[in-house]
Protein backbone atom coordinates (compact mmCIF):
# COMPACT_ATOMS: atom_id res chain seq x y z
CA UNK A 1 -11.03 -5.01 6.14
CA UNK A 2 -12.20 -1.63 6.31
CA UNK A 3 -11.79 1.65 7.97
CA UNK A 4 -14.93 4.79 8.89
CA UNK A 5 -14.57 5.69 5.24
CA UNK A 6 -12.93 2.86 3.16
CA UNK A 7 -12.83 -0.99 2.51
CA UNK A 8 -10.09 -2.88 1.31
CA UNK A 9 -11.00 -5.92 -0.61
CA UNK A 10 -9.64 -8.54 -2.92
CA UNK A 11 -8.73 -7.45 -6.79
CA UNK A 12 -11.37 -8.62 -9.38
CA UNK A 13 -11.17 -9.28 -12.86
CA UNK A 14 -13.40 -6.30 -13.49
CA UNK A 15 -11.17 -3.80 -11.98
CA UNK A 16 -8.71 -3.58 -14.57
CA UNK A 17 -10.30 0.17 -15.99
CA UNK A 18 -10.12 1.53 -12.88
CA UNK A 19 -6.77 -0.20 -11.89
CA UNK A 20 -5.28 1.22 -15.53
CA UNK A 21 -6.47 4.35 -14.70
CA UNK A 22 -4.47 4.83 -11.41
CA UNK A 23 -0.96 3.27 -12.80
CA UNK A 24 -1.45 5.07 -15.99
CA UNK A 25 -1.24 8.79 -14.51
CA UNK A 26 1.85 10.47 -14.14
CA UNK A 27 1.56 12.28 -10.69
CA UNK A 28 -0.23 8.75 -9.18
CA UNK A 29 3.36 6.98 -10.70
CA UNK A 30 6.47 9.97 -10.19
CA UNK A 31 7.74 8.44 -7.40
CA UNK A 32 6.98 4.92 -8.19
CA UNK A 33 7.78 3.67 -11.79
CA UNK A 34 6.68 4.99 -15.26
CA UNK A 35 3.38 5.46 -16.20
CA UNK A 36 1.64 1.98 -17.44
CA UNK A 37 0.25 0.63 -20.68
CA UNK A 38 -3.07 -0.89 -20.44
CA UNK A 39 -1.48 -4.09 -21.13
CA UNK A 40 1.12 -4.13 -18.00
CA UNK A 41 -1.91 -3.37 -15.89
CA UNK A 42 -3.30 -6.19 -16.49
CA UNK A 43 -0.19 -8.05 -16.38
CA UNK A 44 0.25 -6.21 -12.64
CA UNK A 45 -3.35 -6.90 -11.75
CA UNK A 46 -3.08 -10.50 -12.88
CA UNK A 47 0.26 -11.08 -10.96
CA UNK A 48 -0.41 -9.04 -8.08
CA UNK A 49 -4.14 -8.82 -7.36
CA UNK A 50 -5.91 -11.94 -8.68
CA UNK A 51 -2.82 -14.12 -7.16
CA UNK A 52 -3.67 -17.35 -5.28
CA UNK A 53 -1.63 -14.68 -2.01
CA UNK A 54 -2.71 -11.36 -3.46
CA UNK A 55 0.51 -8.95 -2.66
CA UNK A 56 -2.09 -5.97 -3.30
CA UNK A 57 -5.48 -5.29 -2.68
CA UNK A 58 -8.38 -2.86 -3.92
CA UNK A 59 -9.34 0.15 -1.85
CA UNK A 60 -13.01 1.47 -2.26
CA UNK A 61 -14.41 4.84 -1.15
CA UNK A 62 -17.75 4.43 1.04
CA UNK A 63 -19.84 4.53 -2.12
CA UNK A 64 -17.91 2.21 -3.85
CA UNK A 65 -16.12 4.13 -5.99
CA UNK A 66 -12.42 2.25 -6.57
CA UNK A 67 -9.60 4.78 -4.57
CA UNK A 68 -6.77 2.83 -5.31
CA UNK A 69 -4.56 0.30 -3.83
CA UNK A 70 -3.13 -1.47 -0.73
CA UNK A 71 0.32 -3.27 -0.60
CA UNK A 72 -0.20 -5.90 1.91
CA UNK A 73 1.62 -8.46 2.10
CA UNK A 74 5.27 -11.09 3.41
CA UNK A 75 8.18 -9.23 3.18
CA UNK A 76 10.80 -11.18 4.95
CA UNK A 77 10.46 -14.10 7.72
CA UNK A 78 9.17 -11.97 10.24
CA UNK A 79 7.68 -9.13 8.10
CA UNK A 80 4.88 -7.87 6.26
CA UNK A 81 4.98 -4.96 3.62
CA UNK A 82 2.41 -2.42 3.47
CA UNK A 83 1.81 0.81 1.25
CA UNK A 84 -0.49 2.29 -0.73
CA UNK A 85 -1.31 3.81 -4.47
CA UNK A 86 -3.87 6.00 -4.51
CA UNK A 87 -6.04 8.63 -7.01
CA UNK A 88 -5.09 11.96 -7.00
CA UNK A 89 -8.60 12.75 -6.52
CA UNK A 90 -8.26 10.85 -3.18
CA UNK A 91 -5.11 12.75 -2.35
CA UNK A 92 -5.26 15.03 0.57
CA UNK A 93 -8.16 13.05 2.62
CA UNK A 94 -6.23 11.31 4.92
CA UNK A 95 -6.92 8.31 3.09
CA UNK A 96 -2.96 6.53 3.53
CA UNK A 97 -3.10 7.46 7.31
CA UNK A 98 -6.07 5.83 7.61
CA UNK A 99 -5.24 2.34 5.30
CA UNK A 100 -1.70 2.30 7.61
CA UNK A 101 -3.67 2.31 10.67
CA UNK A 102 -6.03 -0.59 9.82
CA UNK A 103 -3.31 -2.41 8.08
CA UNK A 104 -1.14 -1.95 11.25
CA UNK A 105 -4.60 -2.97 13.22
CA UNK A 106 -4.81 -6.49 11.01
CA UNK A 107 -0.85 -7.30 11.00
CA UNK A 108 -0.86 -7.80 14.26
CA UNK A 109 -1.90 -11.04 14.35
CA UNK A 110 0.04 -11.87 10.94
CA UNK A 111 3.23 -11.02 11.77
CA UNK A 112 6.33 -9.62 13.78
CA UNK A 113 7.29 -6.31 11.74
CA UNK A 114 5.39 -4.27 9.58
CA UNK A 115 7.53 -1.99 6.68
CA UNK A 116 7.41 0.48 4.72
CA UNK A 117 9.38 1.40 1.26
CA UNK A 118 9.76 4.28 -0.33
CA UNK A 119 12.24 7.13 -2.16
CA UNK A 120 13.23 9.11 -0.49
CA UNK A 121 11.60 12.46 -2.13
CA UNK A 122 8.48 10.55 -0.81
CA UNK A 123 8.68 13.02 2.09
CA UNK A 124 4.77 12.30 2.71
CA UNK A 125 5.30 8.47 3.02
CA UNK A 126 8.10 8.70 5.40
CA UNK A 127 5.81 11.46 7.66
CA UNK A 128 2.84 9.12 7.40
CA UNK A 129 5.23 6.14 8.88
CA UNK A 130 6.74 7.82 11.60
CA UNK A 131 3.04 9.31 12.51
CA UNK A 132 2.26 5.57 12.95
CA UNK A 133 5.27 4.62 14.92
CA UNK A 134 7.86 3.27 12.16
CA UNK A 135 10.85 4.32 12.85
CA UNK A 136 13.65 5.07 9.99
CA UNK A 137 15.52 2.05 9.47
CA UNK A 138 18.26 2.78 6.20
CA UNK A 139 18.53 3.37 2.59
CA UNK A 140 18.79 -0.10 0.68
CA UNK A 141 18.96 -0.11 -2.88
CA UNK A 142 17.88 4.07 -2.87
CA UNK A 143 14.74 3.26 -0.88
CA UNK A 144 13.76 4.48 2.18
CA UNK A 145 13.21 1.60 4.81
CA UNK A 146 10.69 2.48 7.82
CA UNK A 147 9.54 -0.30 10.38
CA UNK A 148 7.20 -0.79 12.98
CA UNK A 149 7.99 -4.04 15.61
CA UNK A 150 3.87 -5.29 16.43
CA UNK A 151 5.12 -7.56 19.11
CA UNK A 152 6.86 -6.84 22.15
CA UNK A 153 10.17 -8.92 23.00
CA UNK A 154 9.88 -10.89 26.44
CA UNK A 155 12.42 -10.18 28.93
């Protein structure tokens, strides 16, 4: 997948610098977990990238240069999760509006749902969803739940 400035493509082995570099910085991680060790990135990238159904996937600038990460993948029976994780030298680019509106693009023939999780003090997550039409489900578990319906109900 890609967008006019980024592509999204499968995790390889070889991304584990950059990938430790991202979940190893404080202001990439406040709202998300603690910072990691170089060892649980690989664990994460392992579990969550190089999987046989990849629940994440790497985001590249248009020369290549790694950007960060996409959360794309099943949430529930009729859902997919999406998100992203992205350098703070990305920050401020548009980049997340940009990966939710090609994510949003591809779910559509995936799945029923689309949502978004986040804490609440993520006040530029929950803008971005409602920007691209999720609407402000609940609080389960402290998160913030936002979903989008992709398919129309027939009468």
């Amino acid at each position: 997948m890609h967008t006019a400035r980024l592509r999204i493509r499968k995790f390889q082995a070889e991304d584990l610098d950059d990938l430790y570099d991202l979940l190893s910085d404080e202001d990439v991680m406040k709202y998300l977990e603690a910072p990691y060790t170089r060892e649980a990135a690989k664990v994460f990238l392992h579990r969550c990238g190089l999987a046989e159904a990849p629940l994440i996937y790497a985001v590249e600038d248009c020369s290549g240069t790694f950007a960060g990460y996409v959360i794309y993948h099943p949430y529930d029976a009729a859902s997919y999760e999406i998100g992203w994780v992205l350098r703070k030298s990305q920050w401020g680019k548009g980049y997340a509006g940009e990966l939710t509106r090609c994510l949003v693009e591809d779910a559509r023939n995936r799945t029923d749902n689309l949502v978004i999780e986040c804490l609440p003090a993520q006040t530029a997550t929950g803008q971005i969803a409602r920007k691209n039409g999720f609407s402000f489900v609940g609080n389960i578990d402290g998160l913030d739940i936002y979903r989008l319906p992709l398919k129309q109900k027939q009468p």
